[in-house]
PDB file of N, CA and C in Angstrom:
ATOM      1  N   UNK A   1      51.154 -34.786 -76.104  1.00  0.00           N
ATOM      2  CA  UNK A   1      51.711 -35.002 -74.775  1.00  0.00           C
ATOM      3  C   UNK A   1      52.032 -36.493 -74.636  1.00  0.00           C
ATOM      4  N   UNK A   2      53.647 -36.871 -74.323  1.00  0.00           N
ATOM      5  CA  UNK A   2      53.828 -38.291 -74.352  1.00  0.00           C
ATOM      6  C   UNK A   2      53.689 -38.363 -72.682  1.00  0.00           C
ATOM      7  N   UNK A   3      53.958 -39.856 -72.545  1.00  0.00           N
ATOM      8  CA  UNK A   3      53.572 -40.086 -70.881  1.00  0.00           C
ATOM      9  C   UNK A   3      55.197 -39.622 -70.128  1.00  0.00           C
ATOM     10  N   UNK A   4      55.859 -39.269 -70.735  1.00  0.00           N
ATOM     11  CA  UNK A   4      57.149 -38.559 -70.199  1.00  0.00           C
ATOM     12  C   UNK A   4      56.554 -37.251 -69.241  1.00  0.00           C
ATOM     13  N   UNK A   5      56.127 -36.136 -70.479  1.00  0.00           N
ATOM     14  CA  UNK A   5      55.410 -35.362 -70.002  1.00  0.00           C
ATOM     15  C   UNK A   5      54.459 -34.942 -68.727  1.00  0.00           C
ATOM     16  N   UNK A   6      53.692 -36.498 -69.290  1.00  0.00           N
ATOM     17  CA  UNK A   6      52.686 -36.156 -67.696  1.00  0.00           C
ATOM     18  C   UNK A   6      53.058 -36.798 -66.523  1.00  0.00           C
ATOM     19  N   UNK A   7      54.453 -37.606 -66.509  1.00  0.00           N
ATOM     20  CA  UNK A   7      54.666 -38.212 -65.196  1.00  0.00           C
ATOM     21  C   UNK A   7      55.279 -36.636 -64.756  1.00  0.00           C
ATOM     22  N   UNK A   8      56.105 -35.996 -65.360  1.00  0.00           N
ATOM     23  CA  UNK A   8      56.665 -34.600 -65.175  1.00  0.00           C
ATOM     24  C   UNK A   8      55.446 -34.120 -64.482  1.00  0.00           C
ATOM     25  N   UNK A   9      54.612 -33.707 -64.795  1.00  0.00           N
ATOM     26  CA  UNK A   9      53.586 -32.787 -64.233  1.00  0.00           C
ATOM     27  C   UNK A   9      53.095 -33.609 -63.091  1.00  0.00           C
ATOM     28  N   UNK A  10      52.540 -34.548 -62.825  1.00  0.00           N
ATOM     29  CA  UNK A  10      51.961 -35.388 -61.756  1.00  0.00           C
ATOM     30  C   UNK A  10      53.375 -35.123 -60.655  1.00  0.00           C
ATOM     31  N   UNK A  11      54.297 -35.253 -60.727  1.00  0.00           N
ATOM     32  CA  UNK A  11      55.626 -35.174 -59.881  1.00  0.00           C
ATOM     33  C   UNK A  11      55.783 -33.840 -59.336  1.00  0.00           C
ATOM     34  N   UNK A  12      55.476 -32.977 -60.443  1.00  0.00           N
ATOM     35  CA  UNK A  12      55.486 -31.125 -60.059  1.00  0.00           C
ATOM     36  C   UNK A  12      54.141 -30.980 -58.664  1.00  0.00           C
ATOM     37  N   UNK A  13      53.437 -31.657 -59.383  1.00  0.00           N
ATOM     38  CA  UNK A  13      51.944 -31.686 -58.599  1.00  0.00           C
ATOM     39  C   UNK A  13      52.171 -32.273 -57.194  1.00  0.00           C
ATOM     40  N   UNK A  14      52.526 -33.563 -57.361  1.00  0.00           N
ATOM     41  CA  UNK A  14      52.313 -34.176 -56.382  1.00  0.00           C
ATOM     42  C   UNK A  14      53.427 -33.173 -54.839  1.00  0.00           C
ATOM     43  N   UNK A  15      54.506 -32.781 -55.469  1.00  0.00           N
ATOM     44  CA  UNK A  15      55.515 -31.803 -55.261  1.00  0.00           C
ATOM     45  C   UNK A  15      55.021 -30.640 -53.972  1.00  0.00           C
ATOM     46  N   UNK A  16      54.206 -29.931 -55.123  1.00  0.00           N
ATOM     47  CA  UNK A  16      53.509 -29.121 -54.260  1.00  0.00           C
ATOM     48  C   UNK A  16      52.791 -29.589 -53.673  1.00  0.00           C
ATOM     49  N   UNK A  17      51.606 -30.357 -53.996  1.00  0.00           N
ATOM     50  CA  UNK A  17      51.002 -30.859 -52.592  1.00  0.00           C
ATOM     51  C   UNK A  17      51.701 -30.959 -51.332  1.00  0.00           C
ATOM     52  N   UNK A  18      52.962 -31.549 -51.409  1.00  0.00           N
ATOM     53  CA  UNK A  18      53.513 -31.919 -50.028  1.00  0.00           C
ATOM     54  C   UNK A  18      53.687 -30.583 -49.859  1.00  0.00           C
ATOM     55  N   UNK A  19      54.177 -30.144 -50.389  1.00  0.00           N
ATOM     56  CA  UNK A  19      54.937 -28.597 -50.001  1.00  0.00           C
ATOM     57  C   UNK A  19      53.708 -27.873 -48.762  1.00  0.00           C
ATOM     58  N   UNK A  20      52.496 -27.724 -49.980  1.00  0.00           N
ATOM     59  CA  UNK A  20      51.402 -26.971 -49.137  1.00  0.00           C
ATOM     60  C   UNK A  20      51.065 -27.602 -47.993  1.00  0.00           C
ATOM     61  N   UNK A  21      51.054 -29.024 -47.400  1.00  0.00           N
ATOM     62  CA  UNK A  21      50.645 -29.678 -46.526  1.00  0.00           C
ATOM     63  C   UNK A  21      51.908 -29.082 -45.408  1.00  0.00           C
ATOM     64  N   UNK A  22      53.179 -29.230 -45.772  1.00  0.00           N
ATOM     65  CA  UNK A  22      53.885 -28.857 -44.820  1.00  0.00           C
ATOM     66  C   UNK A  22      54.025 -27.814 -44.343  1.00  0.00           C
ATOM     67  N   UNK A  23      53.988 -26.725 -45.162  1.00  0.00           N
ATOM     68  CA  UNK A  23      53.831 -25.017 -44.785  1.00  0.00           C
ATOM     69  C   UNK A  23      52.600 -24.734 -43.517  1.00  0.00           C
ATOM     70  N   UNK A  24      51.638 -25.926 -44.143  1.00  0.00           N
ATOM     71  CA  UNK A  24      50.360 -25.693 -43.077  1.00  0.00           C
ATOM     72  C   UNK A  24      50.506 -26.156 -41.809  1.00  0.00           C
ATOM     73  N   UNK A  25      51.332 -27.474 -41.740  1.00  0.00           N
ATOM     74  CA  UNK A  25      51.899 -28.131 -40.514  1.00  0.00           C
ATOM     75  C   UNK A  25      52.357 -27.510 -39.814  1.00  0.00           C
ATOM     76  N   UNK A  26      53.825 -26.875 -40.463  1.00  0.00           N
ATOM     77  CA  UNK A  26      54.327 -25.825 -39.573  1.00  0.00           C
ATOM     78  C   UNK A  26      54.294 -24.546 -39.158  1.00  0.00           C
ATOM     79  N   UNK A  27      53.281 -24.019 -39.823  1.00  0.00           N
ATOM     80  CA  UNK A  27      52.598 -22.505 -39.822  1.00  0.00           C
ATOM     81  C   UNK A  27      52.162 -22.413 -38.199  1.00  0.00           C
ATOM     82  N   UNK A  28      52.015 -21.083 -37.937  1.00  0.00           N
ATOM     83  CA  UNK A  28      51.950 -20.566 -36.348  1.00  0.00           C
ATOM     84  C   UNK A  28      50.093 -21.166 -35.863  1.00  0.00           C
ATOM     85  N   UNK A  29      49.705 -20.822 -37.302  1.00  0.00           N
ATOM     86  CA  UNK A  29      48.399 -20.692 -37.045  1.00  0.00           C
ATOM     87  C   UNK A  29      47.495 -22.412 -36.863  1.00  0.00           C
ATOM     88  N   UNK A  30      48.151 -23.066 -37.224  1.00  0.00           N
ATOM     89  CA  UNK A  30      47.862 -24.457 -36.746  1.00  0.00           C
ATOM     90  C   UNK A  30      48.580 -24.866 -35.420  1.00  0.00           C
ATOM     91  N   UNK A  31      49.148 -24.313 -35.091  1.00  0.00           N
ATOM     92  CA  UNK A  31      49.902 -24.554 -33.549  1.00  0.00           C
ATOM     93  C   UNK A  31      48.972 -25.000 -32.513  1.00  0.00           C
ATOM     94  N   UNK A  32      47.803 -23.859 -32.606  1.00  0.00           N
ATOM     95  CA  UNK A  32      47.073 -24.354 -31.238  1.00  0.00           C
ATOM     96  C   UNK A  32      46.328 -24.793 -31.858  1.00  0.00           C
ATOM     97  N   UNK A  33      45.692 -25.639 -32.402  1.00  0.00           N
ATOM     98  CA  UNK A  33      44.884 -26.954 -32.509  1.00  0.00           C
ATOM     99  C   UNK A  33      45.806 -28.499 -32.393  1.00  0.00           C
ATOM    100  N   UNK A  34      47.144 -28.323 -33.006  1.00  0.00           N
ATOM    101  CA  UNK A  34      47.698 -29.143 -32.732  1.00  0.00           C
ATOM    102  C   UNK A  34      48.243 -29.403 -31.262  1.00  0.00           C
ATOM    103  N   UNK A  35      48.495 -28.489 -30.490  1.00  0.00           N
ATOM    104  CA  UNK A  35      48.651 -28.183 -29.075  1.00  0.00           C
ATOM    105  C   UNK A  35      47.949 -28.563 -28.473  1.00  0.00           C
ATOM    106  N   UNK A  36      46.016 -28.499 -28.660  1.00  0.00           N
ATOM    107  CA  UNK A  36      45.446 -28.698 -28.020  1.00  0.00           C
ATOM    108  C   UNK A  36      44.734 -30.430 -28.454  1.00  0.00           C
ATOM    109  N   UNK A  37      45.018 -30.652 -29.420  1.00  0.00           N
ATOM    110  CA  UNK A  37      45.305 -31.924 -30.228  1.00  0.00           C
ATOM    111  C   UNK A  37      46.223 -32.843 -29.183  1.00  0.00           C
ATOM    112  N   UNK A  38      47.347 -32.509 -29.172  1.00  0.00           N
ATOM    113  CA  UNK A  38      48.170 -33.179 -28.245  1.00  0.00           C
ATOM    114  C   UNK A  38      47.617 -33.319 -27.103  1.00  0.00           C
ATOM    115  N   UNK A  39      46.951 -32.685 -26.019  1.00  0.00           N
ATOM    116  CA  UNK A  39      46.852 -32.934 -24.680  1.00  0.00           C
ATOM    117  C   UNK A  39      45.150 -33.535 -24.615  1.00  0.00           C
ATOM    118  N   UNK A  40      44.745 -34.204 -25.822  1.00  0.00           N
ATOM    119  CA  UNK A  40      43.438 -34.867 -25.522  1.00  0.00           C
ATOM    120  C   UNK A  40      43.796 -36.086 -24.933  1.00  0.00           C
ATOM    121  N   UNK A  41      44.246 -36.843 -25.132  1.00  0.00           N
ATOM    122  CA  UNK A  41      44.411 -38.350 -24.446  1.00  0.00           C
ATOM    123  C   UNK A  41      44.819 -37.993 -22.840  1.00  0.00           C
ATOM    124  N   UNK A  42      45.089 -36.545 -22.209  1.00  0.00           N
ATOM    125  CA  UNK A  42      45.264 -36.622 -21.326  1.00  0.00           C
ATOM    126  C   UNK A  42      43.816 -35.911 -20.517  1.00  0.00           C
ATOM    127  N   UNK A  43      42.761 -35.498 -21.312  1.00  0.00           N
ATOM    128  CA  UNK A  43      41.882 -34.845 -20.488  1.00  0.00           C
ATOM    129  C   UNK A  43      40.909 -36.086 -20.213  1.00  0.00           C
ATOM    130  N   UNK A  44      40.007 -35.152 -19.132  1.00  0.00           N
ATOM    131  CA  UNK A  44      38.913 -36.099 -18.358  1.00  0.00           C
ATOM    132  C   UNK A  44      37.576 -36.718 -19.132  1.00  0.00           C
ATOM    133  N   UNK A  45      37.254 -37.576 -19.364  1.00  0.00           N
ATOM    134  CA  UNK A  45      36.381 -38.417 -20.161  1.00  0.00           C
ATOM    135  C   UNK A  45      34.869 -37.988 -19.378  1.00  0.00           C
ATOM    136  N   UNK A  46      34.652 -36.720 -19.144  1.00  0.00           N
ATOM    137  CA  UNK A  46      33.456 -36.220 -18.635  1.00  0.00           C
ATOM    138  C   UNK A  46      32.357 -36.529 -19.687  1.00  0.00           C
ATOM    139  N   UNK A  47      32.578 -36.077 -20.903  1.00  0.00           N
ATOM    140  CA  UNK A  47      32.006 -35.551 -21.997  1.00  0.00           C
ATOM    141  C   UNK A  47      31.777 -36.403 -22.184  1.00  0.00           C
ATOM    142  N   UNK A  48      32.147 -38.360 -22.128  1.00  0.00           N
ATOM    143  CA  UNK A  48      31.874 -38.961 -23.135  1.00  0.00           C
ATOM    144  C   UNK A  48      31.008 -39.965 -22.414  1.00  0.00           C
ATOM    145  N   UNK A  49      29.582 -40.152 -23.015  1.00  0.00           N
ATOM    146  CA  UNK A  49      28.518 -41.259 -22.349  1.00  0.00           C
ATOM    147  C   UNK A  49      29.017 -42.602 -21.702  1.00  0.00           C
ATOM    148  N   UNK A  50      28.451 -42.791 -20.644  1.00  0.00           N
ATOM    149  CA  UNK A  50      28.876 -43.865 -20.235  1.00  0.00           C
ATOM    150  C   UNK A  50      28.314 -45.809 -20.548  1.00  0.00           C
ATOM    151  N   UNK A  51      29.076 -45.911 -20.280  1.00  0.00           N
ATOM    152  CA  UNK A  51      29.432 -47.840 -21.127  1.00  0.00           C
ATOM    153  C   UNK A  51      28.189 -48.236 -20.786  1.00  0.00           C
ATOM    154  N   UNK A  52      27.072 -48.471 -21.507  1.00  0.00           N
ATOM    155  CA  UNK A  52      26.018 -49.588 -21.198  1.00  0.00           C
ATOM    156  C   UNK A  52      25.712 -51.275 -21.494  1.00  0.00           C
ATOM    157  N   UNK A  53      25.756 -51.960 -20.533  1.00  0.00           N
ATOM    158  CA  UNK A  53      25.517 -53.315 -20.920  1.00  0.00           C
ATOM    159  C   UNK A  53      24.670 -53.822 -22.059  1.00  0.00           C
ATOM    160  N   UNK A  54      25.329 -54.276 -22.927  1.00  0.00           N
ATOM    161  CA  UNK A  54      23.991 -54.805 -24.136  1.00  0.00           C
ATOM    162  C   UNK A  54      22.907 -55.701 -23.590  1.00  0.00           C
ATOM    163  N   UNK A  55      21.946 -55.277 -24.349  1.00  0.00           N
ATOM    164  CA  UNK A  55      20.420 -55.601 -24.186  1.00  0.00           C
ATOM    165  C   UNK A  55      20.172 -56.599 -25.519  1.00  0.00           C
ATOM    166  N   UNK A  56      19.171 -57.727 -24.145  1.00  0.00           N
ATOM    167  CA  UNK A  56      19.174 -58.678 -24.850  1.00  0.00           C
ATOM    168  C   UNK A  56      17.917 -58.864 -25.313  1.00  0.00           C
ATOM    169  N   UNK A  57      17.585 -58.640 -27.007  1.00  0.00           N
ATOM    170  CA  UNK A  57      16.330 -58.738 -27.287  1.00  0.00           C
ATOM    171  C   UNK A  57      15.571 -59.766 -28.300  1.00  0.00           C
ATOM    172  N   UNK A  58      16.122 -60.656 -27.392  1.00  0.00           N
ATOM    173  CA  UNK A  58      15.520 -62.037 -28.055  1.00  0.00           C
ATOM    174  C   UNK A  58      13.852 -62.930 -27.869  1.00  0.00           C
ATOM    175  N   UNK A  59      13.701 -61.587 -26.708  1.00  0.00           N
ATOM    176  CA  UNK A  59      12.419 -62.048 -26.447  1.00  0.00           C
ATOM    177  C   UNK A  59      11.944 -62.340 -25.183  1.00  0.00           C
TER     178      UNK A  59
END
């Protein structure tokens, strides 16, 4: 196998990878996570602990 060869195969490879990544992107079944993905920056920050002043422990 010369390195002709395996840039060929790494290229086939790398190929499909994208391929499979995109099929999954646009597949039905990732829709609603990405849907619901999208509208996080707009929900309410209930869930997330609130800001505490640092503590000073120097003594």
């Amino acid at each position: 196998m010369d390195i002709n060869t395996l840039r060929s195969v790494l290229t086939a490879l790398a190929l499909g990878c994208f391929l499979a990544i995109a099929f999954w992107a646009y597949s039905k079944g990732a829709r609603k996570g990405f849907d619901e993905a999208a509208l996080l920056p707009f929900s309410d920050d209930d869930g997330l602990p609130e800001k505490r002043e640092p503590v000073d422990n120097r003594g």
